[in-house]
C-alpha atoms as a PDB file:
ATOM      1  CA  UNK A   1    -111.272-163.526  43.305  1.00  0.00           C
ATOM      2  CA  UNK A   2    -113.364-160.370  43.347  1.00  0.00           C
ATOM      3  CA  UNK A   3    -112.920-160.248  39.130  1.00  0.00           C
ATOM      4  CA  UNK A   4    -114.661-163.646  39.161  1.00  0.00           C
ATOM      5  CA  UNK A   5    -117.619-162.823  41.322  1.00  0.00           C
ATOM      6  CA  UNK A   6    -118.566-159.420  40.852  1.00  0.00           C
ATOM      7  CA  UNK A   7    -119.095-158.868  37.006  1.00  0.00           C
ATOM      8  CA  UNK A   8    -121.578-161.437  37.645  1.00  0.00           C
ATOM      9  CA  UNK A   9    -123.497-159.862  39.631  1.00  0.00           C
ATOM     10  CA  UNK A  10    -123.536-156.595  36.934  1.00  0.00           C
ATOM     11  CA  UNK A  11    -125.158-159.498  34.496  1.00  0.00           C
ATOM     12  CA  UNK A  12    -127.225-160.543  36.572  1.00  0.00           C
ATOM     13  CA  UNK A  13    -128.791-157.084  37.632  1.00  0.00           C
ATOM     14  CA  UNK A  14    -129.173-156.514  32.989  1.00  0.00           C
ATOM     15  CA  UNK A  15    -125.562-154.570  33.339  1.00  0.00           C
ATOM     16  CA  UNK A  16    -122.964-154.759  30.207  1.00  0.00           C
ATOM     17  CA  UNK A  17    -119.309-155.062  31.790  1.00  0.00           C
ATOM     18  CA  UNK A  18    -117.765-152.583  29.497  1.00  0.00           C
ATOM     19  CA  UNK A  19    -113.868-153.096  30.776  1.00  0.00           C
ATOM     20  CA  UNK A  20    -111.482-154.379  33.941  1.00  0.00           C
ATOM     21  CA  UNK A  21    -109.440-151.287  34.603  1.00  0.00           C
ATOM     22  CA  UNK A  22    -106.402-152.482  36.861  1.00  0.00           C
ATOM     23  CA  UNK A  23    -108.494-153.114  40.139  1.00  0.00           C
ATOM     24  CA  UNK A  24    -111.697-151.733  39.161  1.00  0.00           C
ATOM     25  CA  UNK A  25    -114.326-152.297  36.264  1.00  0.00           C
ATOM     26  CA  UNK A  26    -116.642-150.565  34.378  1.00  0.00           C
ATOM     27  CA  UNK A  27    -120.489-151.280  34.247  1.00  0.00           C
ATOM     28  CA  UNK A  28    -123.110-150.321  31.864  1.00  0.00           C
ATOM     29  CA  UNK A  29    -126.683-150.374  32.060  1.00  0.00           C
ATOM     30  CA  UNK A  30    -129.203-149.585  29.734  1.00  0.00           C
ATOM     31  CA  UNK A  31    -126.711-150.437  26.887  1.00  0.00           C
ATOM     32  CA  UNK A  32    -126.437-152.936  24.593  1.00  0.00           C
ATOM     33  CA  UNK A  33    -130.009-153.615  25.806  1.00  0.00           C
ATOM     34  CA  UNK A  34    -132.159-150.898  26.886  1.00  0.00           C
ATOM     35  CA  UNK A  35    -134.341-151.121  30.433  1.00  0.00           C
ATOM     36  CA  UNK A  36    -136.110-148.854  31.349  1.00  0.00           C
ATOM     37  CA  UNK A  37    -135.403-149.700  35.332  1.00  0.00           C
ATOM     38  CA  UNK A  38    -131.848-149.049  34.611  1.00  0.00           C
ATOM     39  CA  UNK A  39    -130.651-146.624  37.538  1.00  0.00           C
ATOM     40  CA  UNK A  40    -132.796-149.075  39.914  1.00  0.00           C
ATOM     41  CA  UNK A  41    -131.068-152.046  38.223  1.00  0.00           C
ATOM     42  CA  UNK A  42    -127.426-150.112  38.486  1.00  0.00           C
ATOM     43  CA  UNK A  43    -128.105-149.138  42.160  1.00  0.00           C
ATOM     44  CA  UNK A  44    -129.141-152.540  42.837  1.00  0.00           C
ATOM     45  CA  UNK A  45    -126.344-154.055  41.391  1.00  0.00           C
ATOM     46  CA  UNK A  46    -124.093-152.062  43.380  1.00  0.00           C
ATOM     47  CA  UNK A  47    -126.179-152.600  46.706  1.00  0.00           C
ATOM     48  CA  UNK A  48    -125.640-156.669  45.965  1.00  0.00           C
ATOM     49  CA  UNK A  49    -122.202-156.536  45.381  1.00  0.00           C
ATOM     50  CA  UNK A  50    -121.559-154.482  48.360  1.00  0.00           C
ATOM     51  CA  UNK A  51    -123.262-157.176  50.163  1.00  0.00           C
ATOM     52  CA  UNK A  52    -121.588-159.874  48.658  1.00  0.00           C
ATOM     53  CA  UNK A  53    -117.969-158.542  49.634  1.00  0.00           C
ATOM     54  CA  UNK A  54    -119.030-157.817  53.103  1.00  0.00           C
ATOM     55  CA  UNK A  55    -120.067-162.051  53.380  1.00  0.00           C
ATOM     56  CA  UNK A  56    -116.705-162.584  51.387  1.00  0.00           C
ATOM     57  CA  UNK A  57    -114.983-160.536  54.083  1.00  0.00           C
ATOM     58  CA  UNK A  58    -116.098-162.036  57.251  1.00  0.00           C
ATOM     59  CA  UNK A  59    -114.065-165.011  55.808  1.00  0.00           C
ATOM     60  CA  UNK A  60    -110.880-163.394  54.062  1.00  0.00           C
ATOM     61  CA  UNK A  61    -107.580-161.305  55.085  1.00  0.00           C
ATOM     62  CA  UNK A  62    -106.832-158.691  54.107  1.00  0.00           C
ATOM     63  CA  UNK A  63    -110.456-157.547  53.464  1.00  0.00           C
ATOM     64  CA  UNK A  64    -111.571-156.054  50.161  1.00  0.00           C
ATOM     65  CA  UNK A  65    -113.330-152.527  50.184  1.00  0.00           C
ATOM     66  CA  UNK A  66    -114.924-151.496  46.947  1.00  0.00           C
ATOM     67  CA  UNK A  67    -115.824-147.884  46.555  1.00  0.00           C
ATOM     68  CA  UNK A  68    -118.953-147.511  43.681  1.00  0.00           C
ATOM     69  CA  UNK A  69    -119.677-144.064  41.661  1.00  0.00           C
ATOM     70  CA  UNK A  70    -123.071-143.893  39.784  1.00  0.00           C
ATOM     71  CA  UNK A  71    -124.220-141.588  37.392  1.00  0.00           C
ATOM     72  CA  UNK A  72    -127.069-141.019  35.112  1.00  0.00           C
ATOM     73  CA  UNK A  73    -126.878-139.598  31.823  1.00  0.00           C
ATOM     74  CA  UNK A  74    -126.071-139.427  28.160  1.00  0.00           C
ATOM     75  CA  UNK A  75    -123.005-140.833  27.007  1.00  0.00           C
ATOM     76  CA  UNK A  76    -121.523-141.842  23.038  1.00  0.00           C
ATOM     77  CA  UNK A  77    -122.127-145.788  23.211  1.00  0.00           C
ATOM     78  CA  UNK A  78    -121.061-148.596  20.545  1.00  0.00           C
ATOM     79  CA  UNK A  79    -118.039-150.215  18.863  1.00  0.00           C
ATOM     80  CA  UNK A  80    -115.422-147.129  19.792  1.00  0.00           C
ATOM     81  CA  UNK A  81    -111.836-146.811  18.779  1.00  0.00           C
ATOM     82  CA  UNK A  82    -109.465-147.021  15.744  1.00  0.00           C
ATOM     83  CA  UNK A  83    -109.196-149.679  12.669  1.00  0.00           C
ATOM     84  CA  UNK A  84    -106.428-151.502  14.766  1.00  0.00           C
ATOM     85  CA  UNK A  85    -108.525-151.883  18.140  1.00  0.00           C
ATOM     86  CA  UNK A  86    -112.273-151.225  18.103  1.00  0.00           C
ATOM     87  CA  UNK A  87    -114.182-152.028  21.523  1.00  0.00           C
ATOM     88  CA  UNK A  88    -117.948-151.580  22.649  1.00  0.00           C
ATOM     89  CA  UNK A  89    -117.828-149.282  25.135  1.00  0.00           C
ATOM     90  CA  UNK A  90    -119.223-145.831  26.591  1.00  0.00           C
ATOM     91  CA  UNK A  91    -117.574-142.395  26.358  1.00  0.00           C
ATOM     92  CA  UNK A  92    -118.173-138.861  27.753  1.00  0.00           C
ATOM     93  CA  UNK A  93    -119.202-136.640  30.449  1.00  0.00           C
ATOM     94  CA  UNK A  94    -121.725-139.216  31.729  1.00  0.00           C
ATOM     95  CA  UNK A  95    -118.122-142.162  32.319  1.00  0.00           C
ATOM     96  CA  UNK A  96    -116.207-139.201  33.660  1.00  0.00           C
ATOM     97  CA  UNK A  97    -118.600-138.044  36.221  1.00  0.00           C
ATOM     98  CA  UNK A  98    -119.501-142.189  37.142  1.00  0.00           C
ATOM     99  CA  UNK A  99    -115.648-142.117  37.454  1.00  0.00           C
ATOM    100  CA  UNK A 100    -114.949-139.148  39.439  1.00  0.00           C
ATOM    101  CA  UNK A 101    -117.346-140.122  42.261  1.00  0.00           C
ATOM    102  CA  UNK A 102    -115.973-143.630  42.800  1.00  0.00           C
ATOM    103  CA  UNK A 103    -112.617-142.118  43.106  1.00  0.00           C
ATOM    104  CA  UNK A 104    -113.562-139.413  45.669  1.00  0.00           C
ATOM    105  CA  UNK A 105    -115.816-142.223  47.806  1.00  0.00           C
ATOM    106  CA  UNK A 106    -113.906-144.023  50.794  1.00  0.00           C
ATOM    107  CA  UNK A 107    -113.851-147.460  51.315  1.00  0.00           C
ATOM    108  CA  UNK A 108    -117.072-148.765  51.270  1.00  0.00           C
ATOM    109  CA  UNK A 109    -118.987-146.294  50.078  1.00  0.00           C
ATOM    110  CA  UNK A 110    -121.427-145.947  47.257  1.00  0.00           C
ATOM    111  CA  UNK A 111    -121.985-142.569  45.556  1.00  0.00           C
ATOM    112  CA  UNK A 112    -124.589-141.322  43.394  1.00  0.00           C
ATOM    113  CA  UNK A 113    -125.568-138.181  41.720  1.00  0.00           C
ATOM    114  CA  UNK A 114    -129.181-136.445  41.708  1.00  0.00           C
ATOM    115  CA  UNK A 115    -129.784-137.622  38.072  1.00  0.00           C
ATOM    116  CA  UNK A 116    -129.302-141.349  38.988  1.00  0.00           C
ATOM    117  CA  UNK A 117    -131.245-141.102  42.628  1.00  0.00           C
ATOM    118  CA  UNK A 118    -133.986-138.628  40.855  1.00  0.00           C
ATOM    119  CA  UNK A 119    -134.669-141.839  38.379  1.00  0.00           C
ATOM    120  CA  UNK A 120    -135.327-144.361  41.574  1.00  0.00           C
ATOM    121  CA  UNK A 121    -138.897-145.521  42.136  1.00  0.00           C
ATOM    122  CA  UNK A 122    -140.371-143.856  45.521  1.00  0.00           C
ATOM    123  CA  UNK A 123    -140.172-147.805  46.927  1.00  0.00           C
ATOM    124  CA  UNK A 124    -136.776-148.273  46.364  1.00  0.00           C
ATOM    125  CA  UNK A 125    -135.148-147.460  49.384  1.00  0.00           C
ATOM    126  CA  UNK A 126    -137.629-149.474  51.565  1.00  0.00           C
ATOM    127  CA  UNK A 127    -137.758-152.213  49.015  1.00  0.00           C
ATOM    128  CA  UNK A 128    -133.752-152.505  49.195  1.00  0.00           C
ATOM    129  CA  UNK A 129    -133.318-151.211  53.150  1.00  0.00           C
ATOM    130  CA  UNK A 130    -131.278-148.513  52.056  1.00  0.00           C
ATOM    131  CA  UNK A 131    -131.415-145.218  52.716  1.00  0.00           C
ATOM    132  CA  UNK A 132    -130.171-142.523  50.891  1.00  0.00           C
ATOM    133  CA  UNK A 133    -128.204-139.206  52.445  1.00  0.00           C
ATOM    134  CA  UNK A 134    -127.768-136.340  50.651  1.00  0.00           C
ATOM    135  CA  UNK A 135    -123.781-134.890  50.894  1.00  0.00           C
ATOM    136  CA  UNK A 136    -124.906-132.110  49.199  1.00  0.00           C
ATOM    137  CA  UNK A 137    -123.398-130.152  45.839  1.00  0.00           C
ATOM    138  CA  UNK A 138    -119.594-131.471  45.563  1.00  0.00           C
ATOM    139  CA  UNK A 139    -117.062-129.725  43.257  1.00  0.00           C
ATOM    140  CA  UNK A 140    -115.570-132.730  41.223  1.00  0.00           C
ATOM    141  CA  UNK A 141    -112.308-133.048  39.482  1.00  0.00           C
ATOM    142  CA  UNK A 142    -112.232-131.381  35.971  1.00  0.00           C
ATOM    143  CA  UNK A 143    -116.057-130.017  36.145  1.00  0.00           C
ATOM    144  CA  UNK A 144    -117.038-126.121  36.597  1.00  0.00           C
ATOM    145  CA  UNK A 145    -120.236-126.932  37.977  1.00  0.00           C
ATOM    146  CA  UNK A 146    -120.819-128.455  41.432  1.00  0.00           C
ATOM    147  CA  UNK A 147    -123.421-131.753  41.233  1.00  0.00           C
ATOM    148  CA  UNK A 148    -125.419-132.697  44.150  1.00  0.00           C
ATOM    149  CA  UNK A 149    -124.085-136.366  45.786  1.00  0.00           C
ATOM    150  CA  UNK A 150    -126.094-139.031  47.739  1.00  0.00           C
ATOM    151  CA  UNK A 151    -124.280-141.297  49.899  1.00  0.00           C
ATOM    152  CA  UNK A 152    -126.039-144.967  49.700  1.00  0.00           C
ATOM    153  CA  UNK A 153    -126.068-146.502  53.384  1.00  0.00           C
ATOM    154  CA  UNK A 154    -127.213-150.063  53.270  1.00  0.00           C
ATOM    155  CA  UNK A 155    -129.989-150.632  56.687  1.00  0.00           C
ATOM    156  CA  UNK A 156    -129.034-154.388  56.298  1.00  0.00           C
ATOM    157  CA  UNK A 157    -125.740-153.989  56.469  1.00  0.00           C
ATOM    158  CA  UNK A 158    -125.363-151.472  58.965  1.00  0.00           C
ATOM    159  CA  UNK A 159    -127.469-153.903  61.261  1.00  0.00           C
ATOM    160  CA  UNK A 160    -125.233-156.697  60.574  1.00  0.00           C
ATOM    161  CA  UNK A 161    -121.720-155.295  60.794  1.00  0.00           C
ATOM    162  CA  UNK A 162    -120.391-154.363  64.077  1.00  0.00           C
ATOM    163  CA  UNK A 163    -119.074-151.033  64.662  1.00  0.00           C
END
C-alpha cells in the first residue's frame, strides 16, 4: 500500500524515485531535472508523506512508521552500473550520509543535516508549520567527522495527534 502512495508524492514534490530497497525507497531531487528549490522541495516531500501516513494510520492496523534521512550534497548521478545492468541512479558520500540518518532516526522521525536545512528559505518553517531542532553534531556510521543533525517536528501534526 505505502509503495503505491508514497513515490507519488516524491513526483509530485519534482523528486526522481531512484530505487525500492526492500521496505524503503530512494528519492532524488534536483536530478534528472535540476530545481533550484530542491532541499525545500525534498523536505517538503518528506513533510507530506509524513502527513499522509499519519491520515492512512488513523484508519489501518498495524500502523506504518516511516523514518526519513535528508542530505544535501554532491553525489556521481546518471546511467550507473555494468554492460549487463545499467540503472539511473545516484552514488557517493552524499546517498551514504541520506542513508545513514534514516537508519539512525526512530519511528517517525525526519532527519536532516546542516547542508540540507542551511539551503531552506527563512519562511519555510512557518510556511510548512514545522519547526526545526537542532540534535547537535552526531558521529555516523562509517564517517570520521561528526555532522550536525536537525530533527523535523511537524506543528500540524503534533496538534493533531494525541499524545
Amino acid at each position: 500500500e505505502y509503495i503505491a502512495y508514497l513515490p507519488s508524492i516524491v513526483i509530485e514534490h519534482g523528486g526522481f524515485m531512484d530505487k525500492i530497497i526492500g521496505d524503503g525507497f530512494m528519492a532524488i531531487f534536483n536530478a534528472p531535472t535540476t530545481y533550484v528549490d530542491h532541499a525545500q522541495r525534498a523536505v517538503r516531500s518528506a513533510i507530506a508523506m509524513r502527513r499522509a501516513t499519519i491520515l492512512r494510520n488513523q484508519h489501518r492496523t498495524p500502523q506504518l512508521a516511516l523514518r526519513m534521512g535528508i542530505h544535501t550534497g554532491e553525489a556521481v548521478v546518471g546511467n550507473i552500473g555494468a554492460s549487463v545492468l545499467m540503472n539511473y541512479t545516484a552514488i557517493g558520500d552524499t546517498v551514504n550520509l541520506a542513508k545513514r540518518l534514516e537508519e539512525a532516526g526512530e519511528p517517525g522521525q525526519i532527519l536532516l543535516t546542516a547542508d540540507t536545512y542551511c539551503r531552506l528559505d527563512k519562511t519555510f518553517a512557518e510556511s510548512e508549520r514545522v519547526r526545526f531542532v537542532s540534535l547537535g553534531q552526531r558521529q555516523v556510521k562509517n564517517r570520521k567527522n561528526s555532522v550536525e543533525v536537525f530533527l523535523l517536528e511537524d506543528v500540524e501534526t503534533l496538534m493533531t495527534t494525541p499524545g
